[in-house]
C-alpha atoms as a PDB file:
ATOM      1  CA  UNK A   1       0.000   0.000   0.000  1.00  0.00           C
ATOM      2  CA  UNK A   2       1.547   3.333  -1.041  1.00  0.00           C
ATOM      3  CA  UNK A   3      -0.304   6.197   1.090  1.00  0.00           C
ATOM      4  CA  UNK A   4      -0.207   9.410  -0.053  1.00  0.00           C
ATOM      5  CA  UNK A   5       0.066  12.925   2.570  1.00  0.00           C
ATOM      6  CA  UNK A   6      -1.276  16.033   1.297  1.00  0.00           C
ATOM      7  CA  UNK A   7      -0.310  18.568   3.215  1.00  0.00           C
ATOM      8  CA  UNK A   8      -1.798  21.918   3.225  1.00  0.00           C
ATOM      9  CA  UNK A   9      -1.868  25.369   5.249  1.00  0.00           C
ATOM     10  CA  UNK A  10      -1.384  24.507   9.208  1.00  0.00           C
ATOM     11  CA  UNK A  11      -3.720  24.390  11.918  1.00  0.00           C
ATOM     12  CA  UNK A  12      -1.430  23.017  14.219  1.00  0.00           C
ATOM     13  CA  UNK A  13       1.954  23.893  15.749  1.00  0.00           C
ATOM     14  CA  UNK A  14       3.040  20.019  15.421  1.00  0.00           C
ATOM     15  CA  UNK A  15       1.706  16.951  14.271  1.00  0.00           C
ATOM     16  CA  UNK A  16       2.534  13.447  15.204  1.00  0.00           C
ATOM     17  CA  UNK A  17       1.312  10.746  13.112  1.00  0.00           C
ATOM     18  CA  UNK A  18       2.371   7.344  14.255  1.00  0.00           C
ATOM     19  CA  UNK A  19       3.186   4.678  11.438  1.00  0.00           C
ATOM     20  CA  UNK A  20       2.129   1.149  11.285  1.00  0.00           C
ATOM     21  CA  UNK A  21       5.251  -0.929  11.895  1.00  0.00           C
ATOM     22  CA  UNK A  22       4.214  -3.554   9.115  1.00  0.00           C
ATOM     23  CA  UNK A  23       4.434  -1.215   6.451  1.00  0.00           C
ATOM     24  CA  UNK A  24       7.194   1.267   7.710  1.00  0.00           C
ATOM     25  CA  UNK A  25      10.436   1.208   9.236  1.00  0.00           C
ATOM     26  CA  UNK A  26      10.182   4.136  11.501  1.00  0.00           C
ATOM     27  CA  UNK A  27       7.680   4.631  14.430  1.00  0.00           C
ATOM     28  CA  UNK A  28       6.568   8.313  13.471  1.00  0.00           C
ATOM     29  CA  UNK A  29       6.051  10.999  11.202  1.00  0.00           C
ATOM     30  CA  UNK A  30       6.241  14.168  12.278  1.00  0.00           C
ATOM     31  CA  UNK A  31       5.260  17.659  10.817  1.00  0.00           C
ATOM     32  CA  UNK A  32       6.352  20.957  12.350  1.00  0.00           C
ATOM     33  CA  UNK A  33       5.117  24.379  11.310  1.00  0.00           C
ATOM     34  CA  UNK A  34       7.861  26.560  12.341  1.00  0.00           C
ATOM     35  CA  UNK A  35       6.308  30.293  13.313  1.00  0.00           C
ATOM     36  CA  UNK A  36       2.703  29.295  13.271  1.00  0.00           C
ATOM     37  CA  UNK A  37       0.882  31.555  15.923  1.00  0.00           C
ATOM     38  CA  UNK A  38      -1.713  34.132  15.252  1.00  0.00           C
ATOM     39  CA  UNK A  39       0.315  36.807  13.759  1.00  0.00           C
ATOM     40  CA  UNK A  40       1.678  34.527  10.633  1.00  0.00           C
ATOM     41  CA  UNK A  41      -1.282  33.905   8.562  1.00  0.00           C
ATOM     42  CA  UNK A  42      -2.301  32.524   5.249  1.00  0.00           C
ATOM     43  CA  UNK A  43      -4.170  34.503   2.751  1.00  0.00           C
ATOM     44  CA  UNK A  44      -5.948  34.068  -0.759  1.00  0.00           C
ATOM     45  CA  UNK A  45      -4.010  34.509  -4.322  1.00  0.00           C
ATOM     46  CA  UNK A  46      -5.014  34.568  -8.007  1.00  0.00           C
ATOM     47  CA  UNK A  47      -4.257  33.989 -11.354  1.00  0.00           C
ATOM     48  CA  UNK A  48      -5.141  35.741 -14.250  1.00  0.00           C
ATOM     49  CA  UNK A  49      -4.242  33.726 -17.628  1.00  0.00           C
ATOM     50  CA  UNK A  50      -1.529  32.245 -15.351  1.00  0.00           C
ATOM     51  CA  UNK A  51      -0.335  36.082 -13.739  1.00  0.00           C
ATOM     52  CA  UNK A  52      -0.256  36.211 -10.205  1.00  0.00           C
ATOM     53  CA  UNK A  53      -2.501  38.835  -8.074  1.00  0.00           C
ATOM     54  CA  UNK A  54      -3.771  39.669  -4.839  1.00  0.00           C
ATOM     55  CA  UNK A  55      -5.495  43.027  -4.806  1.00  0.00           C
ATOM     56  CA  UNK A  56      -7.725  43.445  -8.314  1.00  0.00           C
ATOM     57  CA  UNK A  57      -8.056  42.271 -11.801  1.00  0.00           C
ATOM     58  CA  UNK A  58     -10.144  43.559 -14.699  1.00  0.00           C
ATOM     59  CA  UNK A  59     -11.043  44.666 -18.016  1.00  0.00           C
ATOM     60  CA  UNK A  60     -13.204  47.569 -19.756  1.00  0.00           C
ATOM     61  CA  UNK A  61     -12.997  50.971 -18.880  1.00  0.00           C
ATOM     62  CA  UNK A  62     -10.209  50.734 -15.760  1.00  0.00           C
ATOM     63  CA  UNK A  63      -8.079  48.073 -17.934  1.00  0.00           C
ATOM     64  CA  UNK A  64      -8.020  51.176 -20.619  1.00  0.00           C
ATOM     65  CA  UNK A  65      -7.383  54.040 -18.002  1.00  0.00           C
ATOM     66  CA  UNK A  66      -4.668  51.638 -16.217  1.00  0.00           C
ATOM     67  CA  UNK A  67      -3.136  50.928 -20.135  1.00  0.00           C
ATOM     68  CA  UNK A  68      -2.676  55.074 -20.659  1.00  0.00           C
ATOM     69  CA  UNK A  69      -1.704  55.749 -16.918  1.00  0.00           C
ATOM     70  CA  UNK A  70       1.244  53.470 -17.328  1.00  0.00           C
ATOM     71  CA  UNK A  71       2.474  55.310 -20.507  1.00  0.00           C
ATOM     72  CA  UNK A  72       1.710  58.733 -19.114  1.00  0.00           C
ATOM     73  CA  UNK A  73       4.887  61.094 -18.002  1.00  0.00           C
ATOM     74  CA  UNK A  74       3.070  62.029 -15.141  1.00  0.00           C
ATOM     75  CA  UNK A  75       2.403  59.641 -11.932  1.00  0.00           C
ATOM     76  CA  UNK A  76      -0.161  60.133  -8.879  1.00  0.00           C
ATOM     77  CA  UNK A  77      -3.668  59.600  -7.971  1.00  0.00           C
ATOM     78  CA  UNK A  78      -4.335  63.476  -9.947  1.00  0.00           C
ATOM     79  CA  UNK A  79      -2.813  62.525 -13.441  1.00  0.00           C
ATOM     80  CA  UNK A  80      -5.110  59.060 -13.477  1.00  0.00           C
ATOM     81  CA  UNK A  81      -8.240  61.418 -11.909  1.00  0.00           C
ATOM     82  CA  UNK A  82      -7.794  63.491 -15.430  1.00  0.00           C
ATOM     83  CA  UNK A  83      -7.108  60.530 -17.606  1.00  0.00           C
ATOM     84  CA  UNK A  84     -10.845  58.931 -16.477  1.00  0.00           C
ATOM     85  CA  UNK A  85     -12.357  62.245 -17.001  1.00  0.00           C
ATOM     86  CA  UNK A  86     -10.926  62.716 -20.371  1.00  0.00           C
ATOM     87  CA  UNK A  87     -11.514  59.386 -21.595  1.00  0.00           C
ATOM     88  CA  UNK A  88     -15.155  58.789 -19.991  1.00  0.00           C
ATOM     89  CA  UNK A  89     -16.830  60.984 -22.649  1.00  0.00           C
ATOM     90  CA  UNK A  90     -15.284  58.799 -25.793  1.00  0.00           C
ATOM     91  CA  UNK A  91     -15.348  54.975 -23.927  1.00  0.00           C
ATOM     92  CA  UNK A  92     -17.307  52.823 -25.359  1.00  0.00           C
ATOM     93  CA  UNK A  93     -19.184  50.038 -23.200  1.00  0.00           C
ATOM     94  CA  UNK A  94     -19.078  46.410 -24.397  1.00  0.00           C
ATOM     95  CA  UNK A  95     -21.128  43.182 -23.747  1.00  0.00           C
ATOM     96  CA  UNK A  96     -19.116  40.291 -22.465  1.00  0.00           C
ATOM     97  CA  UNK A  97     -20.225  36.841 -22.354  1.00  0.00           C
ATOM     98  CA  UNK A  98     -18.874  35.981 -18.232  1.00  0.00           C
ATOM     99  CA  UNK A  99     -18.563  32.048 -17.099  1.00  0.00           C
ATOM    100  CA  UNK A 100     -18.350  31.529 -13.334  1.00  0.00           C
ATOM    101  CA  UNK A 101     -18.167  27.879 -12.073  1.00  0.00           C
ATOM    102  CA  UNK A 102     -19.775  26.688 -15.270  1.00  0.00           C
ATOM    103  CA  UNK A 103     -22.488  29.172 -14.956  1.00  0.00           C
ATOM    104  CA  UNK A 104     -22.882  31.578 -18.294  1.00  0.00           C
ATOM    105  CA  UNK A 105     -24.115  35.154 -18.179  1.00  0.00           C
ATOM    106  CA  UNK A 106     -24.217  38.113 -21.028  1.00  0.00           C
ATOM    107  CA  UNK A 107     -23.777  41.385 -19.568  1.00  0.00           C
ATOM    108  CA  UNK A 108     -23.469  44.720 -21.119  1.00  0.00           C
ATOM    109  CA  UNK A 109     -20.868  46.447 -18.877  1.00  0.00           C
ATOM    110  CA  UNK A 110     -18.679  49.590 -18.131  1.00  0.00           C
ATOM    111  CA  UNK A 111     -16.100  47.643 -16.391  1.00  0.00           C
ATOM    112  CA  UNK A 112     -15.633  44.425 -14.769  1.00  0.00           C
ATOM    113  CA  UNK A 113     -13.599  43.957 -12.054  1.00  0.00           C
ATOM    114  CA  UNK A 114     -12.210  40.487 -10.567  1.00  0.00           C
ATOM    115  CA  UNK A 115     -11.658  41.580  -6.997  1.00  0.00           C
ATOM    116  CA  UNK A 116      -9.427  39.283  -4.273  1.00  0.00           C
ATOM    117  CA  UNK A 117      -9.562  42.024  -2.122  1.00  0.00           C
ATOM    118  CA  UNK A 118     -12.239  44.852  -1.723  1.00  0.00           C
ATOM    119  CA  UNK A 119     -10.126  47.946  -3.200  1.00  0.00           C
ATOM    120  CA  UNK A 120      -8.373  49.310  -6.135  1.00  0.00           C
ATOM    121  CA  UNK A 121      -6.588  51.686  -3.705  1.00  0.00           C
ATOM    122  CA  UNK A 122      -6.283  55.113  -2.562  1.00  0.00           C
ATOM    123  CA  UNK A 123      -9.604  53.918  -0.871  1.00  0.00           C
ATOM    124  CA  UNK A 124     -11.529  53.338  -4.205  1.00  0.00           C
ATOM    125  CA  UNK A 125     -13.282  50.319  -2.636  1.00  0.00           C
ATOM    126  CA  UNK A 126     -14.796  48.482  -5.757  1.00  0.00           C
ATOM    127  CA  UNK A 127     -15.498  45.918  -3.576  1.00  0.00           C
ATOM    128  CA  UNK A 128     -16.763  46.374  -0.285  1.00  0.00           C
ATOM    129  CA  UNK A 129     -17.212  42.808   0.916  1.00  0.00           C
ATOM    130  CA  UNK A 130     -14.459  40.933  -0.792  1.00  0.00           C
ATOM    131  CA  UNK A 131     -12.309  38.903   1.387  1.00  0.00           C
ATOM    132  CA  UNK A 132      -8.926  37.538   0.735  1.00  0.00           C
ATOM    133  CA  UNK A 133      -9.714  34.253   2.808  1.00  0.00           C
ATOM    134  CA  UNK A 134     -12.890  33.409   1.918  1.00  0.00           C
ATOM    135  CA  UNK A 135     -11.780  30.993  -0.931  1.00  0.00           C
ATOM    136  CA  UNK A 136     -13.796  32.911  -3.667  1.00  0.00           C
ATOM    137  CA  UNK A 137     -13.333  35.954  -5.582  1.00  0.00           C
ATOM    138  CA  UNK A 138     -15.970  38.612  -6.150  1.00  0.00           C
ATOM    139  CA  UNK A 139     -16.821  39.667 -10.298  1.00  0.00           C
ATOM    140  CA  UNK A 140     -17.626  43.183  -9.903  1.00  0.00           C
ATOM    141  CA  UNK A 141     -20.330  43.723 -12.858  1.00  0.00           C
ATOM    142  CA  UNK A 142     -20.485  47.937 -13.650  1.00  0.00           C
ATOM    143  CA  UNK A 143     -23.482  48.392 -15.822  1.00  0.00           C
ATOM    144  CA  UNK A 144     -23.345  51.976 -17.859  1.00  0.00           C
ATOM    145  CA  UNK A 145     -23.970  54.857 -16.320  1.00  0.00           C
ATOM    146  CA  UNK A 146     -24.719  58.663 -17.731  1.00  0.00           C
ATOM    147  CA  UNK A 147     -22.537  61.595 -16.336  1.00  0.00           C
ATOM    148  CA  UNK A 148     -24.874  62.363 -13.375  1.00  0.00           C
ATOM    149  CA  UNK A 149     -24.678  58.899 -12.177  1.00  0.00           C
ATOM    150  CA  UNK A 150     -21.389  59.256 -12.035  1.00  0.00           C
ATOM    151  CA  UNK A 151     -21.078  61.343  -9.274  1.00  0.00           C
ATOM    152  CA  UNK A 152     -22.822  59.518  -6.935  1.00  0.00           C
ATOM    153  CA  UNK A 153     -21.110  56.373  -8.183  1.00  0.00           C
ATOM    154  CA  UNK A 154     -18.175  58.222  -7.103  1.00  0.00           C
ATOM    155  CA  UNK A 155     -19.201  59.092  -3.570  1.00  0.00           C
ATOM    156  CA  UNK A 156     -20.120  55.286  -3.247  1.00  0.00           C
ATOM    157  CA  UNK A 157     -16.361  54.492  -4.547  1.00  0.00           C
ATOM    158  CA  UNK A 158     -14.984  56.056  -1.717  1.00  0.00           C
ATOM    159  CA  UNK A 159     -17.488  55.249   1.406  1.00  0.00           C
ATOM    160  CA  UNK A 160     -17.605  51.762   0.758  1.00  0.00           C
ATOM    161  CA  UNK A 161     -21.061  51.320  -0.662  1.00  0.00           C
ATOM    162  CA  UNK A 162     -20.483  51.245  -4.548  1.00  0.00           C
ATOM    163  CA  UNK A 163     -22.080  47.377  -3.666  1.00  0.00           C
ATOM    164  CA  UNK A 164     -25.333  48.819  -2.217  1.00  0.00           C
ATOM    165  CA  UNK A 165     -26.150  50.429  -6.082  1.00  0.00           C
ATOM    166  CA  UNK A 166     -27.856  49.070  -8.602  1.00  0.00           C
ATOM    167  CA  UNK A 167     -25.380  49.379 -11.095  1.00  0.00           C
ATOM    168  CA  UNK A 168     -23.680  47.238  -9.901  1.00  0.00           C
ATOM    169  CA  UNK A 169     -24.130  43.616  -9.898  1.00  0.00           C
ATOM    170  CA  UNK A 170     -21.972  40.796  -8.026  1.00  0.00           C
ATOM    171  CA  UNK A 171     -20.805  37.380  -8.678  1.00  0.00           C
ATOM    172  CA  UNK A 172     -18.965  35.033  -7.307  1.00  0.00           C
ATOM    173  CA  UNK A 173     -16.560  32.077  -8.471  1.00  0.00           C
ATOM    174  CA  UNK A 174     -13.756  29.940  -7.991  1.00  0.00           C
ATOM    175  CA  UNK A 175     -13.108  29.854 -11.487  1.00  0.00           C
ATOM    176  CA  UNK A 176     -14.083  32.927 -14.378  1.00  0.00           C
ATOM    177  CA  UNK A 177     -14.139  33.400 -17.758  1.00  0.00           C
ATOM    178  CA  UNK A 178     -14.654  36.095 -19.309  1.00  0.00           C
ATOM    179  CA  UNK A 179     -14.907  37.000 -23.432  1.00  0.00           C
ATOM    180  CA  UNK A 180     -16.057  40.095 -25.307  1.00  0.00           C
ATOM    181  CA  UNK A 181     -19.354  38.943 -26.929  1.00  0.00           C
ATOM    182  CA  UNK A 182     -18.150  40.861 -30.311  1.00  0.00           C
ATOM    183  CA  UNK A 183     -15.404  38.891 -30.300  1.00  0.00           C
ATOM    184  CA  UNK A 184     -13.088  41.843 -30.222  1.00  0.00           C
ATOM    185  CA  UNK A 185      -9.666  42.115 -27.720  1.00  0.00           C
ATOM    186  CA  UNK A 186      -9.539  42.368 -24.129  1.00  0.00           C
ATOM    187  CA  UNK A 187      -7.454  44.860 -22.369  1.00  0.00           C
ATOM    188  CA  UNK A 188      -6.963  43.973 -19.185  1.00  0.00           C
ATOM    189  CA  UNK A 189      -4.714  45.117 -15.639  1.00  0.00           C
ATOM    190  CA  UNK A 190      -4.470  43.243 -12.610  1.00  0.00           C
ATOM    191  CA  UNK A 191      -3.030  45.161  -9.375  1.00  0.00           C
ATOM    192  CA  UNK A 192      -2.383  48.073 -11.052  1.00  0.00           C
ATOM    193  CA  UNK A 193      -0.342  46.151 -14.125  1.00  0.00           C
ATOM    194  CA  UNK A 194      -1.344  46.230 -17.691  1.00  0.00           C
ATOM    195  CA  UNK A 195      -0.595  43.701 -19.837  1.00  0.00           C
ATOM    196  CA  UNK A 196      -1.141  43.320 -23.794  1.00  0.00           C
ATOM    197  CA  UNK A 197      -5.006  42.927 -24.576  1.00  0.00           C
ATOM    198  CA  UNK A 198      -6.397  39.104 -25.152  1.00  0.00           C
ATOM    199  CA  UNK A 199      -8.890  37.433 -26.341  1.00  0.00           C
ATOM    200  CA  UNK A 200     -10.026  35.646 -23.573  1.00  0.00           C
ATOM    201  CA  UNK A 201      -9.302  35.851 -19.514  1.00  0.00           C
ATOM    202  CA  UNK A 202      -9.147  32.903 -17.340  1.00  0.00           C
ATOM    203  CA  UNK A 203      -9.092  33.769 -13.601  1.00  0.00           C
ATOM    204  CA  UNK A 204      -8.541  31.027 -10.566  1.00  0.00           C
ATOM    205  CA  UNK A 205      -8.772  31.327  -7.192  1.00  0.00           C
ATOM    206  CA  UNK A 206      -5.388  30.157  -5.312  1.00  0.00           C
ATOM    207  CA  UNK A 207      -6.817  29.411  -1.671  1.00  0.00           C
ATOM    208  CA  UNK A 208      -4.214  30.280   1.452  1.00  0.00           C
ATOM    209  CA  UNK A 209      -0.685  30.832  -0.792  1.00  0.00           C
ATOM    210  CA  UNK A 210       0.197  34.187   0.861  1.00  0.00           C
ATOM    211  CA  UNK A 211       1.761  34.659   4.504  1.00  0.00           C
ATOM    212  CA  UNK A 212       1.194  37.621   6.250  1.00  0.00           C
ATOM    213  CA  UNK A 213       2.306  38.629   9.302  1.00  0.00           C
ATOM    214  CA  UNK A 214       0.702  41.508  11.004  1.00  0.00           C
ATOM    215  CA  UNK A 215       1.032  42.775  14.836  1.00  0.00           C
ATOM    216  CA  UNK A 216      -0.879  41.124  17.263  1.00  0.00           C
ATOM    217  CA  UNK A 217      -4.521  41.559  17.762  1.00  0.00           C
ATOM    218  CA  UNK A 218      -5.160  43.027  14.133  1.00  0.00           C
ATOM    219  CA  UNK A 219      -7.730  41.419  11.855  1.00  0.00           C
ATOM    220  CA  UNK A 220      -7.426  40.531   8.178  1.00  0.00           C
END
């Protein structure tokens, strides 16, 4: 009998397993995890076509903005603030065909946003009530929206309730897919990156691949 031990994120300090003496030489097998306590902890990853992120992923409208950021001469929350006013007016919204766990929708959308964690940054929460350890990660649906809309969009960005609009629709997966329905390229970012547009995005969930260690008594 071969026996097989998976061995995954700890739960204990030290484990002792002890071996049947008919099939194995030694009396015990022991596993250690060295620094395990309540200030080392695991959290969530993700890949996007086989990339590696933690905060946000995406394409649409912040993919494009992210794209023209990165070649700007100018850095800084200001210079990307102009370069989504500029470009809202011209942006054209797309309809994307979005797979979840084997589940198929068609949504028109601004932007859609594969969130691990529940902000862009600089406080833009996109995500209010994404987790990075609850072993799924939250599609962040943006339906179009006219210039007044926008505002109060806005104001939901930054006070945590962009979730509570109905603009905004949620789903959530272990595995996503995600298309253009025209067929046409993707551009896409993920944690602030930009990469060369795609046809296609595949996103996974990576459960419990990140250690963080964080003073005592905080909360992730």
């Amino acid at each position: 009998v071969n026996l097989i031990y998976e061995i995954g994120s700890p739960l204990f300090k030290k484990i002792v397993i002890h071996l049947d003496q008919n099939y194995y030489k030694g009396k015990t097998f022991t596993i250690e995890a060295l620094n395990n306590s309540d200030t080392n902890r695991y959290i969530q990853s993700a890949l996007l076509n086989g990339k590696p992120f933690f905060a946000v992923a995406g394409t649409g409208y912040d993919a494009e903005i992210a794209a023209k950021f990165a070649s700007s001469k100018t850095r800084g929350f200001f210079t990307y603030l102009r370069l989504s006013v500029i470009n809202f007016f011209t942006y054209k919204p797309a309809e994307y065909d979005i797979v979840t766990d084997g589940k198929t929708y068609r949504e028109k959308a601004f932007l859609i946003s594969i969130a691990n964690s529940s902000q862009y940054g600089n406080n833009a929460y996109i995500a209010p009530k994404a987790s990075v350890k609850d072993g799924t990660l939250d599609v962040c649906i943006l339906k179009p929206f006219s210039v007044f809309v926008s505002l109060f969009l806005g104001i939901r960005l930054f006070t945590k309730n962009l979730h509570r609009s109905s603009y905004l629709k949620t789903l959530h997966g272990m595995h996503i897919e995600i298309k253009r329905a025209d067929k046409k390229a993707l551009c896409i970012h993920y944690d602030g990156e930009t990469a060369p547009p795609v046809n296609s995005i595949k996103i996974e969930i990576k459960p419990k691949t990140l250690k963080v260690i964080f003073p005592e008594g905080r909360k992730i």
